[in-house]
Protein backbone atom coordinates (compact mmCIF):
# COMPACT_ATOMS: atom_id res chain seq x y z
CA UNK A 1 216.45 174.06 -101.04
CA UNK A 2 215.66 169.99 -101.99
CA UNK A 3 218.40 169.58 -99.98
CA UNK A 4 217.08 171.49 -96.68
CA UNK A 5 213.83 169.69 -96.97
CA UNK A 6 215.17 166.10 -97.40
CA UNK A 7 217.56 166.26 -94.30
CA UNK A 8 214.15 167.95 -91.94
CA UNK A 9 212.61 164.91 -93.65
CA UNK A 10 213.07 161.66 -91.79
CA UNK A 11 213.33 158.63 -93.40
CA UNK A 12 210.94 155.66 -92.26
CA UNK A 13 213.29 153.62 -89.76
CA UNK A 14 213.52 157.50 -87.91
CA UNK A 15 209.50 157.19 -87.43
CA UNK A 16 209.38 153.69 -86.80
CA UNK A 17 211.76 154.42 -83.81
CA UNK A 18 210.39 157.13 -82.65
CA UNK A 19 206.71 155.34 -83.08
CA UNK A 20 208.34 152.92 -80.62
CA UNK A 21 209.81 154.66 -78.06
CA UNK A 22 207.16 156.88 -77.50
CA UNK A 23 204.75 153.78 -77.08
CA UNK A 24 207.22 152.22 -74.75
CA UNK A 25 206.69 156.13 -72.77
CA UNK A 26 202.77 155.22 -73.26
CA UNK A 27 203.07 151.86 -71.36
CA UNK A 28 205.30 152.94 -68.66
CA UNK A 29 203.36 156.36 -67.78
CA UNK A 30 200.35 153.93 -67.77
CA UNK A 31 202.15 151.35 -65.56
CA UNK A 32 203.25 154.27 -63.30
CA UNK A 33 199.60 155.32 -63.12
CA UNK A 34 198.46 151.79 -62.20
CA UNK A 35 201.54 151.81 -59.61
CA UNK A 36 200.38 155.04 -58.26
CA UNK A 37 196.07 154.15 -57.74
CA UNK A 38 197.29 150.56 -55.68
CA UNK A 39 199.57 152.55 -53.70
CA UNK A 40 196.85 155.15 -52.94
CA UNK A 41 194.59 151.83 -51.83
CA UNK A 42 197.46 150.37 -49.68
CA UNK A 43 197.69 153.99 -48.23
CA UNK A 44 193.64 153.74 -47.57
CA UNK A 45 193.79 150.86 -46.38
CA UNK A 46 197.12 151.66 -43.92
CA UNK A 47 195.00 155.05 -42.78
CA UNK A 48 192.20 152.82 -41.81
CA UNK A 49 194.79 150.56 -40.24
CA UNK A 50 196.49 153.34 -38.16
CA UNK A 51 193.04 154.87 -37.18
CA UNK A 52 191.76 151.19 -35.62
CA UNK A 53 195.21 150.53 -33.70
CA UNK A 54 194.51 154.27 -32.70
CA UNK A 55 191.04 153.45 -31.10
CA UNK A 56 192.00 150.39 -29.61
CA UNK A 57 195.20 152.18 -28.13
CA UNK A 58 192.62 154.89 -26.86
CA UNK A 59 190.51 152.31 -24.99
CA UNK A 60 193.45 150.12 -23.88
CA UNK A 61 194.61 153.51 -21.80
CA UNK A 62 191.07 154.08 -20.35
CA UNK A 63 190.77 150.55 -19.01
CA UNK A 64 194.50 151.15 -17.83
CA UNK A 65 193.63 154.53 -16.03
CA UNK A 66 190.32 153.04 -14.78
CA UNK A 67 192.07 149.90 -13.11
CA UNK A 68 194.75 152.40 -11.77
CA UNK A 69 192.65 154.03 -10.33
CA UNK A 70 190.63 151.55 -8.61
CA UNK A 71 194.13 149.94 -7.46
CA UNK A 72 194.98 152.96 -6.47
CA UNK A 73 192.08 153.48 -4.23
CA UNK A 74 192.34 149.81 -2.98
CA UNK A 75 195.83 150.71 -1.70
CA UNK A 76 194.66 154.33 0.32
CA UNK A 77 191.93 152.06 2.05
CA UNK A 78 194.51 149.25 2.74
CA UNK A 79 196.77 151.68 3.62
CA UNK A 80 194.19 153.59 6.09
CA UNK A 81 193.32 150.37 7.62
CA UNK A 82 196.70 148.97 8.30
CA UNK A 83 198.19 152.27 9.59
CA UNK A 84 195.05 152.56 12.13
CA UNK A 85 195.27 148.77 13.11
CA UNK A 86 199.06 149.44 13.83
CA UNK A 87 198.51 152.56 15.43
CA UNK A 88 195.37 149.85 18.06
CA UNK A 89 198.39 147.71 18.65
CA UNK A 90 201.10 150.45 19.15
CA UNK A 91 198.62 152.10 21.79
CA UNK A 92 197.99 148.43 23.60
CA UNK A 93 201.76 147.56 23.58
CA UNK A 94 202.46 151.39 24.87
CA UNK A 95 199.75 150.30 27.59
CA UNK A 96 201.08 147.26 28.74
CA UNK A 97 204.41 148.23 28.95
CA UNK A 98 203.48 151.16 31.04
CA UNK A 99 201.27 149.30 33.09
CA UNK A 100 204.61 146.76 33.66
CA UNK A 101 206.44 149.51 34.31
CA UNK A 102 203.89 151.09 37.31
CA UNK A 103 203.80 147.89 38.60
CA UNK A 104 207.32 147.61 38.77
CA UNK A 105 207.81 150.66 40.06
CA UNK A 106 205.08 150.42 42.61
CA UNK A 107 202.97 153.03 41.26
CA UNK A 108 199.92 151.25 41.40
């Protein structure tokens, strides 16, 4: 039975090992913590990153939509105005020429 009890028995350099390598488990779990709060900041501060590019992106495409819109509208009017002016000179060029063409053949 002495002999059961001194082998479950260990001897000094056994603890002093053990002592150590469970400190060096100590130090890195608490490194690992430390590791683990700054990346929770970074990912804080990346959140409020992402949320600001969001907004501006947001704003950016309503000052887009707005201007494309006004362009938009710039181009019907321009549009409007330059078909009806073309349409004034197609009617006056139709005119003349048919007016030539009476006089030519002694319609009028």
């Amino acid at each position: 039975m002495a002999a059961v009890l001194e082998d479950d028995v260990m001897d000094e350099s056994q603890v002093a090992r053990l002592v150590s390598d469970v400190a060096h488990l100590q130090r890195d779990s608490a490194d690992m913590k430390v590791d683990i709060r700054d990346g929770r900041k970074e990912l804080g501060s990346l959140k409020a990153d992402v949320a600001s590019l969001r907004d501006e992106m947001h704003t950016s495409f309503a000052s887009l939509r707005h201007e494309m819109h006004v362009g938009f509208a710039a181009l019907h009017e321009e549009l409007v105005r330059t078909s009806l002016s073309n349409r004034i000179w197609m009617f006056s060029f139709a005119g003349g020429l048919l007016a030539v063409m009476a006089h030519g053949f002694k319609w009028i």
